[in-house]
C-alpha atoms as a PDB file:
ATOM      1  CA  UNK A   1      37.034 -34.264   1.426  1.00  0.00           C
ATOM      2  CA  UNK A   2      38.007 -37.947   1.374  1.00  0.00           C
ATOM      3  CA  UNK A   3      41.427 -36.977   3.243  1.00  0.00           C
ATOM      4  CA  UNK A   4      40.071 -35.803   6.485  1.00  0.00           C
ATOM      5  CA  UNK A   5      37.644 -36.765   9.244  1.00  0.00           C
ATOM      6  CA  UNK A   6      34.019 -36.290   8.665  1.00  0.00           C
ATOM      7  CA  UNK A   7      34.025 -33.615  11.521  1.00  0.00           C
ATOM      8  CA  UNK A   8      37.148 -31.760  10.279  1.00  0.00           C
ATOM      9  CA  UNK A   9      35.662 -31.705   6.251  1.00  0.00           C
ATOM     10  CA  UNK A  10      32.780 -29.919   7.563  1.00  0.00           C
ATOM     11  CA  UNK A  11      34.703 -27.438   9.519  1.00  0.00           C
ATOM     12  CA  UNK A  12      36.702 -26.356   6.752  1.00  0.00           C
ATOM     13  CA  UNK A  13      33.208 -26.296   5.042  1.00  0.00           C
ATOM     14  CA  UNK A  14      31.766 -24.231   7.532  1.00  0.00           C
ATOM     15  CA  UNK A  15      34.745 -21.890   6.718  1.00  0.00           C
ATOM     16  CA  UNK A  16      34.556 -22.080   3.034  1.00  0.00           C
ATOM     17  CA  UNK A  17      30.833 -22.068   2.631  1.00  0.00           C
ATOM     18  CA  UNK A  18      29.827 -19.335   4.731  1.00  0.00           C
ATOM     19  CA  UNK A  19      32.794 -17.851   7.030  1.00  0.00           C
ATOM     20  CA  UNK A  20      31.950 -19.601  10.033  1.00  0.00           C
ATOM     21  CA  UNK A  21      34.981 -20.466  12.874  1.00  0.00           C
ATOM     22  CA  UNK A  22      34.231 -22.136  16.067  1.00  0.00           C
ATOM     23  CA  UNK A  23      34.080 -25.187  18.098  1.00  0.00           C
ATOM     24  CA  UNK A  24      33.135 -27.969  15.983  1.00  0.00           C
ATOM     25  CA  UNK A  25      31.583 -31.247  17.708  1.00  0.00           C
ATOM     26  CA  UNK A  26      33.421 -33.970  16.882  1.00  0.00           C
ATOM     27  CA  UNK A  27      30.029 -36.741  17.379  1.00  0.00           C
ATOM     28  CA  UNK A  28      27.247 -36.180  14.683  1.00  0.00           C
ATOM     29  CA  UNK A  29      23.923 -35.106  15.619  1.00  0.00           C
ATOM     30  CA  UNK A  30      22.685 -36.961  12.460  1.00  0.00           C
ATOM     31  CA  UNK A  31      22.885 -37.473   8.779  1.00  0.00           C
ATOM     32  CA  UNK A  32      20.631 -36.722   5.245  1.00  0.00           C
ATOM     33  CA  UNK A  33      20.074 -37.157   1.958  1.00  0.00           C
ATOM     34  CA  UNK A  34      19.794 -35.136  -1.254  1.00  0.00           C
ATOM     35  CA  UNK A  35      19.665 -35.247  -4.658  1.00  0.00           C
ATOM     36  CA  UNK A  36      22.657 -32.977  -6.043  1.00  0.00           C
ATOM     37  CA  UNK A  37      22.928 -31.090  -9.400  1.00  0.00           C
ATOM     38  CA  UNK A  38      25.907 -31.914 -11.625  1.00  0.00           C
ATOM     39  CA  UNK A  39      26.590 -30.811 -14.944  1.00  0.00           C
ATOM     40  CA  UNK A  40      24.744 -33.591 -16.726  1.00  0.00           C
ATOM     41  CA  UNK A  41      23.316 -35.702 -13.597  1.00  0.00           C
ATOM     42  CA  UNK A  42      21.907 -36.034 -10.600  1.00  0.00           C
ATOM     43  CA  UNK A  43      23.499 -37.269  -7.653  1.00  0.00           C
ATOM     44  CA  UNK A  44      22.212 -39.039  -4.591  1.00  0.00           C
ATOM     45  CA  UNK A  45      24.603 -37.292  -1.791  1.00  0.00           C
ATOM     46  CA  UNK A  46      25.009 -38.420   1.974  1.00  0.00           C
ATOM     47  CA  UNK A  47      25.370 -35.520   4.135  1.00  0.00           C
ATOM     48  CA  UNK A  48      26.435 -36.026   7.875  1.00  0.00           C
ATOM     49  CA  UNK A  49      25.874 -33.176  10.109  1.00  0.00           C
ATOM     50  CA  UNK A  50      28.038 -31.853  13.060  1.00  0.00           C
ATOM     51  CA  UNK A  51      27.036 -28.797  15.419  1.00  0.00           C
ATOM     52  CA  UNK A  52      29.348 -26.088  15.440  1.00  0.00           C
ATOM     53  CA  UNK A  53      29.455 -23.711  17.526  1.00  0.00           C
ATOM     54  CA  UNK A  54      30.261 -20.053  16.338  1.00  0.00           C
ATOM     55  CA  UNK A  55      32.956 -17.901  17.526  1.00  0.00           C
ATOM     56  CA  UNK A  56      32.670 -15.467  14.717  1.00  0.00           C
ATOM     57  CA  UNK A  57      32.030 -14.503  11.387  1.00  0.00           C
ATOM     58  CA  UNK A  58      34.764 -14.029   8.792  1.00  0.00           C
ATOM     59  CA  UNK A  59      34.385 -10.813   6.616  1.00  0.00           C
ATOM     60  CA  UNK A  60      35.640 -12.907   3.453  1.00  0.00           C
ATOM     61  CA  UNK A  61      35.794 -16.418   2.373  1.00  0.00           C
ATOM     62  CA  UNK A  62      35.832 -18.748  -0.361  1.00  0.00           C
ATOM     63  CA  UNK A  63      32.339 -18.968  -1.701  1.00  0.00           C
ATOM     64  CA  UNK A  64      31.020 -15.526  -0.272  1.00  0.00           C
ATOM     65  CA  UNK A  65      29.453 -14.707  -3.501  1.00  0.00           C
ATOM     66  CA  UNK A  66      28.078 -17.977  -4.108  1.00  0.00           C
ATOM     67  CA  UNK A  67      25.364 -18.103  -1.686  1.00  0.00           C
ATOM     68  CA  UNK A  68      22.828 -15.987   0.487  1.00  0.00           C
ATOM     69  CA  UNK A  69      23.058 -15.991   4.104  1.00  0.00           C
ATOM     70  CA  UNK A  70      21.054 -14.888   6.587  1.00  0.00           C
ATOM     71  CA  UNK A  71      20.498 -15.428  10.406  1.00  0.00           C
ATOM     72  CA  UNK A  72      17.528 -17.623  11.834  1.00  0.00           C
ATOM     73  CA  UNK A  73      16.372 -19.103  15.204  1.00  0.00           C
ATOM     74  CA  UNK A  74      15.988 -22.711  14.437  1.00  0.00           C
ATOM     75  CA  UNK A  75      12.340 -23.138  13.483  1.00  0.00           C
ATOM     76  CA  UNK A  76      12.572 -20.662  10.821  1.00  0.00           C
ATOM     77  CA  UNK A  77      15.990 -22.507   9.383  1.00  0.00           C
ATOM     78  CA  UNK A  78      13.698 -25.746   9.520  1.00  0.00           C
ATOM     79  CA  UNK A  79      10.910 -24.348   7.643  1.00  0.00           C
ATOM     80  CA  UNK A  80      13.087 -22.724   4.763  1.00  0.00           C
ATOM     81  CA  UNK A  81      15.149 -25.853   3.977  1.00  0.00           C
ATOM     82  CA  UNK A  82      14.145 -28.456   1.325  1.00  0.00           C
ATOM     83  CA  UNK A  83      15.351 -31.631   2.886  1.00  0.00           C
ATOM     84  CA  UNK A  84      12.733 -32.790   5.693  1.00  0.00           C
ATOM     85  CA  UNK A  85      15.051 -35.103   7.045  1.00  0.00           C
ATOM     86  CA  UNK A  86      17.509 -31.979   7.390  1.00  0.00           C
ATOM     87  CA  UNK A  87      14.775 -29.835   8.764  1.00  0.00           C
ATOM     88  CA  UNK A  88      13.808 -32.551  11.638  1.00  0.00           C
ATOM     89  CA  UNK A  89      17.640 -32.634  12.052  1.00  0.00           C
ATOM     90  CA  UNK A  90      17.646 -28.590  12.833  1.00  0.00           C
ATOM     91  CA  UNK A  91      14.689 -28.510  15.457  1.00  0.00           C
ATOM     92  CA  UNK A  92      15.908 -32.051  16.900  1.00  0.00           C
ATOM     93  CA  UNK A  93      18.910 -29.932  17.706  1.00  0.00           C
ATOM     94  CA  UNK A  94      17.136 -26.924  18.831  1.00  0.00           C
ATOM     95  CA  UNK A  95      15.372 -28.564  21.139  1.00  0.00           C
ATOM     96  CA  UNK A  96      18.213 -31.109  22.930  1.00  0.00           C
ATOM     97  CA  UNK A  97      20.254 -29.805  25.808  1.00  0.00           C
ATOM     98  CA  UNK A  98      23.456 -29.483  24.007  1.00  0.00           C
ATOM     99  CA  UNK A  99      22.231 -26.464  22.008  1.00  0.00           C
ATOM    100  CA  UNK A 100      20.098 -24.794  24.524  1.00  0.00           C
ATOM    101  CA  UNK A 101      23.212 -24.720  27.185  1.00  0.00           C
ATOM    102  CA  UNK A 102      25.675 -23.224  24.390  1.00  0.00           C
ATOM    103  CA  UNK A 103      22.896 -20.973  23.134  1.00  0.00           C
ATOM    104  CA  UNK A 104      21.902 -19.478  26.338  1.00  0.00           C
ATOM    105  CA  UNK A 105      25.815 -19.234  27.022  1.00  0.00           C
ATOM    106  CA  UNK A 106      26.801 -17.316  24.106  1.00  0.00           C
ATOM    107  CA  UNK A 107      23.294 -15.369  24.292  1.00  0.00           C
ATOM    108  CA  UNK A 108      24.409 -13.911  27.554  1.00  0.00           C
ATOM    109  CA  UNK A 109      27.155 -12.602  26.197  1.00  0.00           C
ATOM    110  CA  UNK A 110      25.860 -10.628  23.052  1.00  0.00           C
ATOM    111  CA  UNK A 111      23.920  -7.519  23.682  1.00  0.00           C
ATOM    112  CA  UNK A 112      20.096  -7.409  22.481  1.00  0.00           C
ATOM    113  CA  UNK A 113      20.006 -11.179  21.840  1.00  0.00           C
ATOM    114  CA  UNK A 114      16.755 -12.897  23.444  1.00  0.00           C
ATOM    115  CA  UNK A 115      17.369 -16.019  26.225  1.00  0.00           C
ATOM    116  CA  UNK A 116      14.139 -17.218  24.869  1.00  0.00           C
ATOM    117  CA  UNK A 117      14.974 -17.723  21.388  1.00  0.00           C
ATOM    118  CA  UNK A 118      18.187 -19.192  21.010  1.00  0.00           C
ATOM    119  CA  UNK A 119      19.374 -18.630  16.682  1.00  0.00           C
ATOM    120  CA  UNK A 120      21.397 -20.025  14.379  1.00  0.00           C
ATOM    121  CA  UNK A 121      24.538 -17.316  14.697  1.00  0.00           C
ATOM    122  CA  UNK A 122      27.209 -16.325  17.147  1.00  0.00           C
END
């Protein structure tokens, strides 16, 4: 998305991708890289990451049928991806003040969610 700021391109990806809409953090907490699939190629892609945090869950978007989702703390997220340096990116996060204040701030406010164990949904 060449026409916007990195933070605002993955917003709206956060939107398209998987329904997501909240408070995006306009610094990065960090950046990867992958190889990406095209129709007769690979691609090396740069990925820069921003932390976003969730108001809620759309019931439809763009690529809904695209993808699975599912709801993780953290250290299972980091364990399922592929990309190491996306996975040391994850528990980085998990583990820096920044995500343990707005986790334990939305935890309090959604019923049967653990203080201990903040995860990666609103």
């Amino acid at each position: 998305m060449k026409k916007h700021r990195d933070w605002k391109a993955a917003e709206i990806e956060a939107r398209q991708e998987a329904g997501l809409i909240g408070a995006i953090g306009r610094k990065s907490i960090g950046d990867y890289r992958y190889w990406k699939r095209l129709q007769d190629h690979f691609a090396l892609v740069k990925v820069v990451v921003f932390p976003l945090a969730v108001s809620r869950q759309l019931d439809e978007w763009p690529e809904r049928h695209e993808r699975e989702q599912r709801w993780m703390s953290p250290a299972s997220a980091a364990l399922l991806v592929d990309e190491t340096d996306l996975a040391t990116l994850i528990t980085d996060f998990a583990m820096s003040s920044t995500w343990i204040k707005s986790a334990h701030r939305s935890s309090s406010k959604t019923p049967g969610r653990s203080r201990k164990e903040p995860s990666l949904y609103p």
